[in-house]
C-alpha atoms as a PDB file:
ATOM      1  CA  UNK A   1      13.339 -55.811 -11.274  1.00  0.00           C
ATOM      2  CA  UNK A   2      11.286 -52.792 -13.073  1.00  0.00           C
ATOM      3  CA  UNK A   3      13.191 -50.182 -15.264  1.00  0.00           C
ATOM      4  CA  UNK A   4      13.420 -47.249 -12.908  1.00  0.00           C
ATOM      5  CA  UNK A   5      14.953 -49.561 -10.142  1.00  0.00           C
ATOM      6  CA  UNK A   6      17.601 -51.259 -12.612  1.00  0.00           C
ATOM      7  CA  UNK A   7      18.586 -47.702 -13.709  1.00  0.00           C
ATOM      8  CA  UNK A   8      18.868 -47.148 -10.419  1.00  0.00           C
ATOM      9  CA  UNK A   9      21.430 -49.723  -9.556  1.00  0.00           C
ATOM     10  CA  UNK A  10      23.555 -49.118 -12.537  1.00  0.00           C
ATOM     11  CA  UNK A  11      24.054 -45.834 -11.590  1.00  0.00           C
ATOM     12  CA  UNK A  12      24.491 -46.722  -8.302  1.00  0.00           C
ATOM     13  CA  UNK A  13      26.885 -49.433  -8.908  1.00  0.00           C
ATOM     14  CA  UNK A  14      28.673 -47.208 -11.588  1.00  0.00           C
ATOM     15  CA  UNK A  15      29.374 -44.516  -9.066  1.00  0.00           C
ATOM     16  CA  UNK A  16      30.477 -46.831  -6.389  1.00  0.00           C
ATOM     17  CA  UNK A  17      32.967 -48.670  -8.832  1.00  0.00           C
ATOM     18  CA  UNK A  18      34.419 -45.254  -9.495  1.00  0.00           C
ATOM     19  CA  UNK A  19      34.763 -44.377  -5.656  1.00  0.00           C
ATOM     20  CA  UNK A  20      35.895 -47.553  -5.204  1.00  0.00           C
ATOM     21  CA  UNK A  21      39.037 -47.405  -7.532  1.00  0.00           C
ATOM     22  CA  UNK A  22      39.088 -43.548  -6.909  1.00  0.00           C
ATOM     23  CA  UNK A  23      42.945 -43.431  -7.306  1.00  0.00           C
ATOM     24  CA  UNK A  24      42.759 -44.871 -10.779  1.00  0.00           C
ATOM     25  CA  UNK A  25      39.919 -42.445 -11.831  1.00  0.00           C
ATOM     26  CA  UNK A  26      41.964 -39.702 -10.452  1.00  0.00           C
ATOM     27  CA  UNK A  27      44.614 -40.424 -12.861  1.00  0.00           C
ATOM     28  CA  UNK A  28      42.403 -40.995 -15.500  1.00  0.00           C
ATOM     29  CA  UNK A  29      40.656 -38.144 -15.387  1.00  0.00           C
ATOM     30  CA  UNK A  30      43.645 -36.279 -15.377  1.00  0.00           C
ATOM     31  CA  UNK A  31      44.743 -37.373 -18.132  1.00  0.00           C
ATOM     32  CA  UNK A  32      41.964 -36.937 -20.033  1.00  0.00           C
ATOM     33  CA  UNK A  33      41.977 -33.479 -18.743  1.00  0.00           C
ATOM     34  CA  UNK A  34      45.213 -32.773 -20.290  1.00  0.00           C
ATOM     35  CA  UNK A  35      44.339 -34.181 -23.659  1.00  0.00           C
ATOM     36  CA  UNK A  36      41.223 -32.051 -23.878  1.00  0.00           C
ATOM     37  CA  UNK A  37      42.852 -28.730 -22.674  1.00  0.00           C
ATOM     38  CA  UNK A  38      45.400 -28.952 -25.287  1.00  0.00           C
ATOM     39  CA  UNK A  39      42.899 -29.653 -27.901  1.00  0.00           C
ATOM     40  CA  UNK A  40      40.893 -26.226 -25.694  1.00  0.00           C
ATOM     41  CA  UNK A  41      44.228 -24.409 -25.805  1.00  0.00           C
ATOM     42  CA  UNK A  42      44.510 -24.165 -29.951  1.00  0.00           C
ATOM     43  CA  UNK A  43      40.921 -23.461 -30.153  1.00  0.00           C
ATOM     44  CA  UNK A  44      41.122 -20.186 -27.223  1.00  0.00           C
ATOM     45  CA  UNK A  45      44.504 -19.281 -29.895  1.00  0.00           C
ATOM     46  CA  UNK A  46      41.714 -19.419 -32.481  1.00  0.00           C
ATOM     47  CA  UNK A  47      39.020 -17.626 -30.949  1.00  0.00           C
ATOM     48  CA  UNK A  48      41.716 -14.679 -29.892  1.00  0.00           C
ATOM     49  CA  UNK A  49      42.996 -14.975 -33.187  1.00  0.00           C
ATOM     50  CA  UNK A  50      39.283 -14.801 -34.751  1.00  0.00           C
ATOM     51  CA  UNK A  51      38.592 -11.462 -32.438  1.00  0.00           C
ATOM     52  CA  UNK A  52      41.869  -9.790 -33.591  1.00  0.00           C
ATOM     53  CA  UNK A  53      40.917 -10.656 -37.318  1.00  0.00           C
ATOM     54  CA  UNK A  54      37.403  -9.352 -36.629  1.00  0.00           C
ATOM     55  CA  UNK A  55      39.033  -5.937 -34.951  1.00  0.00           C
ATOM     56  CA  UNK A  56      41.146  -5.384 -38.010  1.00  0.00           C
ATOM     57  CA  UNK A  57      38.256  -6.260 -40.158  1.00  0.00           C
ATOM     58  CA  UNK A  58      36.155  -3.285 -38.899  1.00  0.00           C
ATOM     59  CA  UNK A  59      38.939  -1.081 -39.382  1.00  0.00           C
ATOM     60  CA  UNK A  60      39.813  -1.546 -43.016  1.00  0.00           C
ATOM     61  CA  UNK A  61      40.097   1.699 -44.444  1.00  0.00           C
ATOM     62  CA  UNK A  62      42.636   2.350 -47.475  1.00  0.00           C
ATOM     63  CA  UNK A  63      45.020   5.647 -47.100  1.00  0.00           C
ATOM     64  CA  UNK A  64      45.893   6.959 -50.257  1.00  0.00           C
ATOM     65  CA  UNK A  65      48.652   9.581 -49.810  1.00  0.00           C
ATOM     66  CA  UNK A  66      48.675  12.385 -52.617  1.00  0.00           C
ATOM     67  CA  UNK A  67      51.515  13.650 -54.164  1.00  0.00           C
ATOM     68  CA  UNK A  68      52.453  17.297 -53.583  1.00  0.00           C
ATOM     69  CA  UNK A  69      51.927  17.910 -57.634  1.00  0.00           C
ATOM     70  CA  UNK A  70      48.332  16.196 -57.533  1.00  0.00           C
ATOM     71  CA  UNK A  71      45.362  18.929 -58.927  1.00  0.00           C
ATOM     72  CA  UNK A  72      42.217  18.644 -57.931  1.00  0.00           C
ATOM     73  CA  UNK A  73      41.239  17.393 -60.932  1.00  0.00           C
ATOM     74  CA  UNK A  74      43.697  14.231 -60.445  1.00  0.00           C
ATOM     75  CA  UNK A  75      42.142  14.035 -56.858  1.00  0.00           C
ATOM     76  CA  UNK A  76      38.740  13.881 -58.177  1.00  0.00           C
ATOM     77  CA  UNK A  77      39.547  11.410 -60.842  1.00  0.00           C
ATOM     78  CA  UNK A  78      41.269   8.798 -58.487  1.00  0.00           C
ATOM     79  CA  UNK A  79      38.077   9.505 -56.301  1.00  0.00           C
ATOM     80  CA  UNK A  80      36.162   8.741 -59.432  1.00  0.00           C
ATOM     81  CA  UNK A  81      38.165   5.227 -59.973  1.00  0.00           C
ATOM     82  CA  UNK A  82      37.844   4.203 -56.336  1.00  0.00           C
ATOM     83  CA  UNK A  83      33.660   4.690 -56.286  1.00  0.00           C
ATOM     84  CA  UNK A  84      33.354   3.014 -59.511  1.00  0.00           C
ATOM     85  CA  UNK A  85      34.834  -0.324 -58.472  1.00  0.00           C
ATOM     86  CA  UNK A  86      32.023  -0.275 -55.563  1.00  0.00           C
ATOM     87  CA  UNK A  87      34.584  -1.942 -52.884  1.00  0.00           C
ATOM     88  CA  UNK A  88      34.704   1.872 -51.328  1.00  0.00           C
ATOM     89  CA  UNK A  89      31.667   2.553 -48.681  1.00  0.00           C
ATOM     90  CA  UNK A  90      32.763   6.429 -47.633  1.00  0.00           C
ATOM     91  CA  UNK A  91      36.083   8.427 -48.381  1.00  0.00           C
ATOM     92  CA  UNK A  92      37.523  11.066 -46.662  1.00  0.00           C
ATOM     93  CA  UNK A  93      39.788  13.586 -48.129  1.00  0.00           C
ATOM     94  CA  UNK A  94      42.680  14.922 -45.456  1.00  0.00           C
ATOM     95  CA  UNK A  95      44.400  17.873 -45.706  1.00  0.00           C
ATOM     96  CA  UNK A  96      48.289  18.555 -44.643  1.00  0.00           C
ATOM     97  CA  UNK A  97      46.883  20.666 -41.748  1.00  0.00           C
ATOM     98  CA  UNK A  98      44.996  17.851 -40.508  1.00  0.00           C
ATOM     99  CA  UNK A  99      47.109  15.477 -41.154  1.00  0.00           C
ATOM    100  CA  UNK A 100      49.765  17.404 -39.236  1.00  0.00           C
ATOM    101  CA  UNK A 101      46.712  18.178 -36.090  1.00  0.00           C
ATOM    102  CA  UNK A 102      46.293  14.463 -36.247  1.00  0.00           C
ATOM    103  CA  UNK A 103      49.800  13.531 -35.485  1.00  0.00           C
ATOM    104  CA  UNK A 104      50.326  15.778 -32.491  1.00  0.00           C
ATOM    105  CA  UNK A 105      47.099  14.820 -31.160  1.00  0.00           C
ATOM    106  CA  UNK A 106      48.165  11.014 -31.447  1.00  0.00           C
ATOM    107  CA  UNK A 107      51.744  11.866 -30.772  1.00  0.00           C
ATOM    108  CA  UNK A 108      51.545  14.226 -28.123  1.00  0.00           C
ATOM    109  CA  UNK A 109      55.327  14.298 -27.341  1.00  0.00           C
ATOM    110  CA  UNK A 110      56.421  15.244 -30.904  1.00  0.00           C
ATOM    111  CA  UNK A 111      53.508  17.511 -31.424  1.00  0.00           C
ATOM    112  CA  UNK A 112      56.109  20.430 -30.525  1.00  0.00           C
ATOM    113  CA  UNK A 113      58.454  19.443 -32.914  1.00  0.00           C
ATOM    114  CA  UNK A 114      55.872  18.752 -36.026  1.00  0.00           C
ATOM    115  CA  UNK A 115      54.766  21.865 -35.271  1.00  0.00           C
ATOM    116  CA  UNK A 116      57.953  24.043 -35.287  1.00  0.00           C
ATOM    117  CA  UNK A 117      59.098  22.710 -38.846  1.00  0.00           C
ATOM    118  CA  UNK A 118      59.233  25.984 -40.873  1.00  0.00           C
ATOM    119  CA  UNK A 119      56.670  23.711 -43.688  1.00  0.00           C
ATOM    120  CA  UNK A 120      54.070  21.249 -43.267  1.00  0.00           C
ATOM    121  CA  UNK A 121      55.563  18.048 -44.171  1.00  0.00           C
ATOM    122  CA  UNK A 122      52.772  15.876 -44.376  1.00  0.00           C
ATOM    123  CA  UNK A 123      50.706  15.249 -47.425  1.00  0.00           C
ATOM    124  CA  UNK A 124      47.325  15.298 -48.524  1.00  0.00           C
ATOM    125  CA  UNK A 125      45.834  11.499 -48.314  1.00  0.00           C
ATOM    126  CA  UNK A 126      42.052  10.079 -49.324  1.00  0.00           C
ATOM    127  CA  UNK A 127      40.700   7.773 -46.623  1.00  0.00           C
ATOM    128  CA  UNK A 128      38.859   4.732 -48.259  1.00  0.00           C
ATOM    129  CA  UNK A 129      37.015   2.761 -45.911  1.00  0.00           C
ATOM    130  CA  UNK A 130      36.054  -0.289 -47.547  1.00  0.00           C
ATOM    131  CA  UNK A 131      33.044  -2.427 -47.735  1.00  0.00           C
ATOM    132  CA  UNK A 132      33.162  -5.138 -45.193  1.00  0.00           C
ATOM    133  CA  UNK A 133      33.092  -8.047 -48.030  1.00  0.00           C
ATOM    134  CA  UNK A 134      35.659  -6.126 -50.017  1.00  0.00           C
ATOM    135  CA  UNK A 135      38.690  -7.282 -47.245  1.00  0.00           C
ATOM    136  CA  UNK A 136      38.068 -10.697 -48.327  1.00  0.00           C
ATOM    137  CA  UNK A 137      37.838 -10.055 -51.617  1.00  0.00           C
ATOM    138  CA  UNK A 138      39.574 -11.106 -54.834  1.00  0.00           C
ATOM    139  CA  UNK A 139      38.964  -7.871 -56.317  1.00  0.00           C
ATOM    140  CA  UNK A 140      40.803  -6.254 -53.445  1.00  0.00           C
ATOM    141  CA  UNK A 141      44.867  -6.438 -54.939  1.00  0.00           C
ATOM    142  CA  UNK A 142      43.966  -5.434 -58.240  1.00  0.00           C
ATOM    143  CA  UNK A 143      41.781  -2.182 -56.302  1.00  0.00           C
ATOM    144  CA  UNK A 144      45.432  -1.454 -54.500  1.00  0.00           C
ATOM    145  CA  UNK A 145      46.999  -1.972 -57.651  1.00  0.00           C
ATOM    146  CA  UNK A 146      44.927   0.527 -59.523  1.00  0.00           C
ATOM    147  CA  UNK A 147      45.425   3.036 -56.797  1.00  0.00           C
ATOM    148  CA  UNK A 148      49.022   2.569 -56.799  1.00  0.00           C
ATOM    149  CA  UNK A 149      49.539   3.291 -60.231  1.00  0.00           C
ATOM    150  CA  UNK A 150      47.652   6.699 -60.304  1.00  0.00           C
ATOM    151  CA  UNK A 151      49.221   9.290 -61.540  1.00  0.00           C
ATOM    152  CA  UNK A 152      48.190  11.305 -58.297  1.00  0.00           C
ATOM    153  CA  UNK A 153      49.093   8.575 -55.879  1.00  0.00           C
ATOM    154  CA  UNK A 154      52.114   8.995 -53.747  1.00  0.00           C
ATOM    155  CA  UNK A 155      51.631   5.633 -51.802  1.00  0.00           C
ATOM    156  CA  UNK A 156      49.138   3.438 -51.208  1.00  0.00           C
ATOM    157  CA  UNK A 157      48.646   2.058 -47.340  1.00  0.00           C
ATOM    158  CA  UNK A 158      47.261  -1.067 -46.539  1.00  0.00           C
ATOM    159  CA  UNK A 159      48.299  -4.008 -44.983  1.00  0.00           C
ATOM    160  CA  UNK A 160      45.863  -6.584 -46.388  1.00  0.00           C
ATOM    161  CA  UNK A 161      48.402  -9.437 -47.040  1.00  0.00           C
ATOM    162  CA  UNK A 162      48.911  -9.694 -43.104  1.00  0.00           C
ATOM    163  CA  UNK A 163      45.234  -9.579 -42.451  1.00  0.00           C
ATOM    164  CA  UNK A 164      45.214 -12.886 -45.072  1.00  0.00           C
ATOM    165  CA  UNK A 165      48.109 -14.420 -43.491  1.00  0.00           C
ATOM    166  CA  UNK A 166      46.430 -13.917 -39.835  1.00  0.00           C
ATOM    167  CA  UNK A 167      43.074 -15.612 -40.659  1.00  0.00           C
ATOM    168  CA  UNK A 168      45.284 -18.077 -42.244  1.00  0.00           C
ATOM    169  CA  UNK A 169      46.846 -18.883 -38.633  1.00  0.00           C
ATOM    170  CA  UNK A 170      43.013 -18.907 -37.661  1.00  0.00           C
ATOM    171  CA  UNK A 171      42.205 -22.000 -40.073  1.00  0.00           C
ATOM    172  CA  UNK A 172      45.356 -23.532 -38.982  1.00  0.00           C
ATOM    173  CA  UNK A 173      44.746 -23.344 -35.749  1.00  0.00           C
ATOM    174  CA  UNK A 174      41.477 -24.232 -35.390  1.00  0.00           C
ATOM    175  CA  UNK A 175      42.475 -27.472 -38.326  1.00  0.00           C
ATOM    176  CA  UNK A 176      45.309 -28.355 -35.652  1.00  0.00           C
ATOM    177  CA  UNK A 177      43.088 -28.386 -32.894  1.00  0.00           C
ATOM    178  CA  UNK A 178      40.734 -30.657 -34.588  1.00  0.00           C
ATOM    179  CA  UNK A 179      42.882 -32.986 -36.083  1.00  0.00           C
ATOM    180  CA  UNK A 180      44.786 -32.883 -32.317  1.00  0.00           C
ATOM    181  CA  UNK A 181      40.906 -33.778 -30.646  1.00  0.00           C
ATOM    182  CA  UNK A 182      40.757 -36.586 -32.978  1.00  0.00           C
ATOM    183  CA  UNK A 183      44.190 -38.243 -31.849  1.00  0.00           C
ATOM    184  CA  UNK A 184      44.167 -37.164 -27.956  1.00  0.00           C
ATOM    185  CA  UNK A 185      40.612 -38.169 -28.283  1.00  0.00           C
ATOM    186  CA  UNK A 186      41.471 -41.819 -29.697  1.00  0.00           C
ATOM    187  CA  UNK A 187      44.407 -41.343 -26.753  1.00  0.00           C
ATOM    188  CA  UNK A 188      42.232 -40.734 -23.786  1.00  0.00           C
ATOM    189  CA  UNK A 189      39.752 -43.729 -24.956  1.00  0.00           C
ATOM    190  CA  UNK A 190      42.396 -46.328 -24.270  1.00  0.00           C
ATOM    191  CA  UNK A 191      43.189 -44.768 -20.582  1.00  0.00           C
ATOM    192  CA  UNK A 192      40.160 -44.932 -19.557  1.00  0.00           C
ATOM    193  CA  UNK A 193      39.135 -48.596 -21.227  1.00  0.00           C
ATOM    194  CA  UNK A 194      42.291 -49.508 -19.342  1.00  0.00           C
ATOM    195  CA  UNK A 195      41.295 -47.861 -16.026  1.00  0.00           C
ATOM    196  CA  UNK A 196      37.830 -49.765 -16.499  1.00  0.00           C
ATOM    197  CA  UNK A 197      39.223 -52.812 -17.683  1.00  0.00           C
ATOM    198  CA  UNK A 198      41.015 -52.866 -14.470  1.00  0.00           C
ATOM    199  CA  UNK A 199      38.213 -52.336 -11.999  1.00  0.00           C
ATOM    200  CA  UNK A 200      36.730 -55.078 -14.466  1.00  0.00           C
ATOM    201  CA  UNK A 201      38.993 -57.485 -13.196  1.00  0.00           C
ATOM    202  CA  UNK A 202      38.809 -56.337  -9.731  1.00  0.00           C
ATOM    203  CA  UNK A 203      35.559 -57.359  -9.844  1.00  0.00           C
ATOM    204  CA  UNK A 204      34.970 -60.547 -11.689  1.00  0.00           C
ATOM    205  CA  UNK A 205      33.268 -62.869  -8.987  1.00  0.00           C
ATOM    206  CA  UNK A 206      30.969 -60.571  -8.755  1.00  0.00           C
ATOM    207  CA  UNK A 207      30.073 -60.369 -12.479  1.00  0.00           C
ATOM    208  CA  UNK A 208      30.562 -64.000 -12.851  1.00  0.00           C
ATOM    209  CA  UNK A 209      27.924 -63.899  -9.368  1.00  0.00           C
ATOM    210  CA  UNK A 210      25.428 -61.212 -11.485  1.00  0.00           C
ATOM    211  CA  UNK A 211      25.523 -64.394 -14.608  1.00  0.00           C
ATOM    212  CA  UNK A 212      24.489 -67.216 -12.095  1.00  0.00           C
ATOM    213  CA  UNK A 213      21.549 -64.840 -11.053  1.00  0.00           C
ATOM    214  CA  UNK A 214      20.481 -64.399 -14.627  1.00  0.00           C
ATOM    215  CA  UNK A 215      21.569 -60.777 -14.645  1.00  0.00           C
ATOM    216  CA  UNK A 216      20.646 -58.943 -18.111  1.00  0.00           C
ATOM    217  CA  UNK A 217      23.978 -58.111 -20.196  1.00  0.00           C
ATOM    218  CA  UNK A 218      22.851 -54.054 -19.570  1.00  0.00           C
ATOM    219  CA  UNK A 219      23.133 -54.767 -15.579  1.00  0.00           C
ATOM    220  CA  UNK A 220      26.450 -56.382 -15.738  1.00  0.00           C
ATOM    221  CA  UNK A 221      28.058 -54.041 -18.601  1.00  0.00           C
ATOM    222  CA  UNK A 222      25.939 -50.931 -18.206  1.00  0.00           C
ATOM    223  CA  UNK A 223      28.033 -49.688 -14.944  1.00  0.00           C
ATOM    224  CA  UNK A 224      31.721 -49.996 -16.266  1.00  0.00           C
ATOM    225  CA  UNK A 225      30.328 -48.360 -19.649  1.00  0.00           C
ATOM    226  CA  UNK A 226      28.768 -45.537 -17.754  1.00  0.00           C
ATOM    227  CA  UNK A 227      31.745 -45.067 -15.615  1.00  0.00           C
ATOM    228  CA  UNK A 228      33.696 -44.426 -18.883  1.00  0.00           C
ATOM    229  CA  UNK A 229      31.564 -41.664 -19.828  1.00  0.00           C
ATOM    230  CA  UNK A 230      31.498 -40.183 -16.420  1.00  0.00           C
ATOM    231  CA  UNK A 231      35.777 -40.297 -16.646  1.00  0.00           C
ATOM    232  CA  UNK A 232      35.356 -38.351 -20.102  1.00  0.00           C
ATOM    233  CA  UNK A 233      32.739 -35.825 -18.666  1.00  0.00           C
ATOM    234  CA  UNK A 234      34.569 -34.996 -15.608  1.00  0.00           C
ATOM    235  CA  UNK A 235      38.157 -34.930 -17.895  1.00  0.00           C
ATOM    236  CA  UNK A 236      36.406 -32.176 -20.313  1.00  0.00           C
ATOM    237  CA  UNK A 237      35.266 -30.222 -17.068  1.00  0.00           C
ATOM    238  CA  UNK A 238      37.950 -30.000 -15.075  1.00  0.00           C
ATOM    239  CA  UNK A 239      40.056 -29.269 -18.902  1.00  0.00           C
ATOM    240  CA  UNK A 240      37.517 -26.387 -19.090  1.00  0.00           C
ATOM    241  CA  UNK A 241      37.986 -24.849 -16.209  1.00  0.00           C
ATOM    242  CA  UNK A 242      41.553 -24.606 -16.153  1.00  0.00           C
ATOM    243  CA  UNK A 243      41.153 -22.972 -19.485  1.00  0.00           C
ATOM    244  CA  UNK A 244      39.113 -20.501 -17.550  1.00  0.00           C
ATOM    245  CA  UNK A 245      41.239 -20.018 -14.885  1.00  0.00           C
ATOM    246  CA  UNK A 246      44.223 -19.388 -17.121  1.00  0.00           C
ATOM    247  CA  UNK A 247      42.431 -17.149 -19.349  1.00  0.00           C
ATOM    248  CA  UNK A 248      41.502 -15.017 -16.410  1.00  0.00           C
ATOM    249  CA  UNK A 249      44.986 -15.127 -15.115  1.00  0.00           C
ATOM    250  CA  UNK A 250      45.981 -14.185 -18.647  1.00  0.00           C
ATOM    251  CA  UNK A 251      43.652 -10.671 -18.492  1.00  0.00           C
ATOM    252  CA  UNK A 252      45.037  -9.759 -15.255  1.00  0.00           C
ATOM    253  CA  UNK A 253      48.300  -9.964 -16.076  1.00  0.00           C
ATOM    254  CA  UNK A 254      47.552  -7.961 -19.067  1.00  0.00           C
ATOM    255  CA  UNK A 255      45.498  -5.618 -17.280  1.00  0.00           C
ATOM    256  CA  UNK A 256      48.323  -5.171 -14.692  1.00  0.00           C
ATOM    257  CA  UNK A 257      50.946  -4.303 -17.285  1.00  0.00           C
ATOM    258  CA  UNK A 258      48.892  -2.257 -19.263  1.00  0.00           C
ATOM    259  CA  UNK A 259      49.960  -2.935 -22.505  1.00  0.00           C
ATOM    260  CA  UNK A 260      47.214  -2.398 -24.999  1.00  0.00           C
ATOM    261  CA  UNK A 261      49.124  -4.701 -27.835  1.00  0.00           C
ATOM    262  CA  UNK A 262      48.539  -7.935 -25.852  1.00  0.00           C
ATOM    263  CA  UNK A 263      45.167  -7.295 -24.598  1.00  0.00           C
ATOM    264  CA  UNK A 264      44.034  -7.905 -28.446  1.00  0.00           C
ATOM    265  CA  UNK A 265      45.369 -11.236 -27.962  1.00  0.00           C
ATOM    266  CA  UNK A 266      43.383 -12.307 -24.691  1.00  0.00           C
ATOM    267  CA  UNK A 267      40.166 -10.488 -24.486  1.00  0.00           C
ATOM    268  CA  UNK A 268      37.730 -13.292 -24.575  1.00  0.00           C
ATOM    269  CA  UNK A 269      36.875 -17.708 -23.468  1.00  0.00           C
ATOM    270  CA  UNK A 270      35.543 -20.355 -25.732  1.00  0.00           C
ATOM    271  CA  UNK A 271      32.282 -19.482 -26.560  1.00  0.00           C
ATOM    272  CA  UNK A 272      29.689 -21.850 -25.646  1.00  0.00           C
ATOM    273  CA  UNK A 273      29.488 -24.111 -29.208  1.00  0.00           C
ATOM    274  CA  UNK A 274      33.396 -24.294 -28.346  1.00  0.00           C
ATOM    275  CA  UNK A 275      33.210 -26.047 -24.804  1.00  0.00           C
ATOM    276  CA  UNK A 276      30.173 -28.166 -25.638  1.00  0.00           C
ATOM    277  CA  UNK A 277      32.334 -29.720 -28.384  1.00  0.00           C
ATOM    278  CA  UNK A 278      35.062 -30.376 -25.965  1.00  0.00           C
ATOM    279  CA  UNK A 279      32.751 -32.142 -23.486  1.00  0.00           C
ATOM    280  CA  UNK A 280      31.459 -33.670 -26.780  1.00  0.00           C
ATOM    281  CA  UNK A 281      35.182 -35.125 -27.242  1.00  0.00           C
ATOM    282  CA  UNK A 282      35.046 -36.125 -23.638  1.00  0.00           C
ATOM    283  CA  UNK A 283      31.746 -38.106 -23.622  1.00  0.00           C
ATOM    284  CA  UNK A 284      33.087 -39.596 -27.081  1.00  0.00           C
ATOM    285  CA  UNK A 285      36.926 -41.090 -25.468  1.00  0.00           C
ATOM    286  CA  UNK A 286      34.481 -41.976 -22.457  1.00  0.00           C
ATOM    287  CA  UNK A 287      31.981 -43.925 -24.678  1.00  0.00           C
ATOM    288  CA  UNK A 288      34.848 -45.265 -26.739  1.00  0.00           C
ATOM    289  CA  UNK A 289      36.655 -46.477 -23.629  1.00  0.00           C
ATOM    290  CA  UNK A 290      33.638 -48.264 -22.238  1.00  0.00           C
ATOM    291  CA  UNK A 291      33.133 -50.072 -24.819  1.00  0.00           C
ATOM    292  CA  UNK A 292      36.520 -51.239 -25.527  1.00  0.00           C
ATOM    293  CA  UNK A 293      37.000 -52.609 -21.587  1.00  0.00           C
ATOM    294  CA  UNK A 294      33.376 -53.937 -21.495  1.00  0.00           C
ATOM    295  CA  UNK A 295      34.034 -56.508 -25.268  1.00  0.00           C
ATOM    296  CA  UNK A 296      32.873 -60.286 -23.947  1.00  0.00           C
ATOM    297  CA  UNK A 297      36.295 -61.478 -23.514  1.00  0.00           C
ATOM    298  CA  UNK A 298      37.069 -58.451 -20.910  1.00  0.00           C
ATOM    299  CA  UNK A 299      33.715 -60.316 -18.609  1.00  0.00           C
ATOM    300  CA  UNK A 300      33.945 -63.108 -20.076  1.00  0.00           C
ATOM    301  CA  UNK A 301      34.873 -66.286 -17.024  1.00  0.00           C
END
């Protein structure tokens, strides 16, 4: 038999051992399924995560608000401090009046109100928006520090301890989901060596039929093996695509209610180095389970 035509029948005879015992690959596959969408389910919390991180990221200015006894010349010499560290990129000084025009613009139902106080009761603030490194950076607390204790400085805003604390939840998650593959992974390799191990043993006269023939090892092992790694493929598809499908129902529901706050937290799917290293873990408990139900002593007489 030449090369192409032994291919041929492996494939052929791994398909029709799958068909054949289609209730058992069902299950398997389903199982597999649900071990790889958990493992997709902390990476999409990751990816969210990542975006929200990212979002906050390009919005990392620094709000210094000025006390009402602040001269210019203290303005101008905690404007001096902040562009000497070189974390600052621009700065923006605000006025009362436009802090108070901002808040009724933002707050449209207590606009009135802000404006009908007999004084402005808003202070004067500097707007620091930072270099992008400098969020990261170690040189960032003692920068807020600084600020804080100017003798201008009423209060210093920003909320860069959360922002840590969130990418934080980003390594864990994407560490959980990892260490989660490697166990479901291990998991799903032992269904489906067991599923093939089965159809092994549903069809021993015919392997023991293939050894009388002087069948090469790769004829007789090659089609349970490959039906392993078809189990694991089809697992990590059908796992993606109810990841899909519940991300999608996710938007709409979050489209439907509107609410701004939790479309942060579902506005995107894996992206594509994501899935292809879930169908990676699939192929790999596939492989692994093949090889486990195909050892001699599985075929041997």
């Amino acid at each position: 038999m030449n090369r192409p035509a032994a291919l041929a029948a492996l494939v052929s005879e791994a398909f029709e051992g799958l068909a054949r015992a289609r209730r058992m690959t069902s299950l398997s596959v389903a199982l597999i399924a649900i071990s790889i969408g958990l493992v997709g389910a902390f990476f999409l919390v990751a990816e969210n995560l990542k975006s929200v991180v990212e979002t906050v990221r390009d919005d990392s200015t620094v709000t210094v608000f000025l006390k009402s006894s602040a001269t210019e010349a203290d303005r101008a010499d905690l404007e001096r401090l902040a562009t000497e560290t070189r974390l600052v990129a621009r700065m923006r000084h605000v006025s009362p009046d436009e802090a108070r025009a901002r808040f009724s613009t933002w707050w449209k139902s207590l606009g009135p109100a802000a404006r009908s106080l007999p004084g402005n009761p808003f202070p004067a603030s500097l707007e620091m928006e930072l270099d992008p490194a400098a969020v990261s950076s170690d040189a960032l607390p003692p920068f807020l520090e600084l600020l804080a204790s100017h003798r201008a400085a009423e209060e210093v805003q920003f909320d860069v301890e959360w922002i840590r604390r969130l990418r934080g939840a980003v390594s864990l998650a994407r560490l959980t989901g990892l260490v989660l593959a490697v166990f479901l992974t291990l998991g799903a390799a032992f269904t489906i060596a067991n599923v093939v191990r089965l159809t092994i043993l549903l069809h021993r006269d015919e392997i023991e039929i293939l050894r009388l023939v002087g069948a090469p090892e790769f004829l007789i092992r090659g089609p349970y093996l490959l039906g392993g790694l078809v189990q694991g493929f089809l697992g990590a598809l059908v796992a993606l695509a109810l990841l899909w499908v519940g991300t999608r129902a996710v938007l709409a529901w979050v489209a439907a209610t509107k609410n701004a706050l939790l479309g942060v937290f579902a506005v995107r799917f894996l992206p594509a180095s994501a899935c292809l290293l879930l169908l990676a873990f699939g192929l790999a408990a596939g492989l692994l389970g093949g090889l486990l139900a195909v050892r001699r002593r599985n075929l041997a007489g």
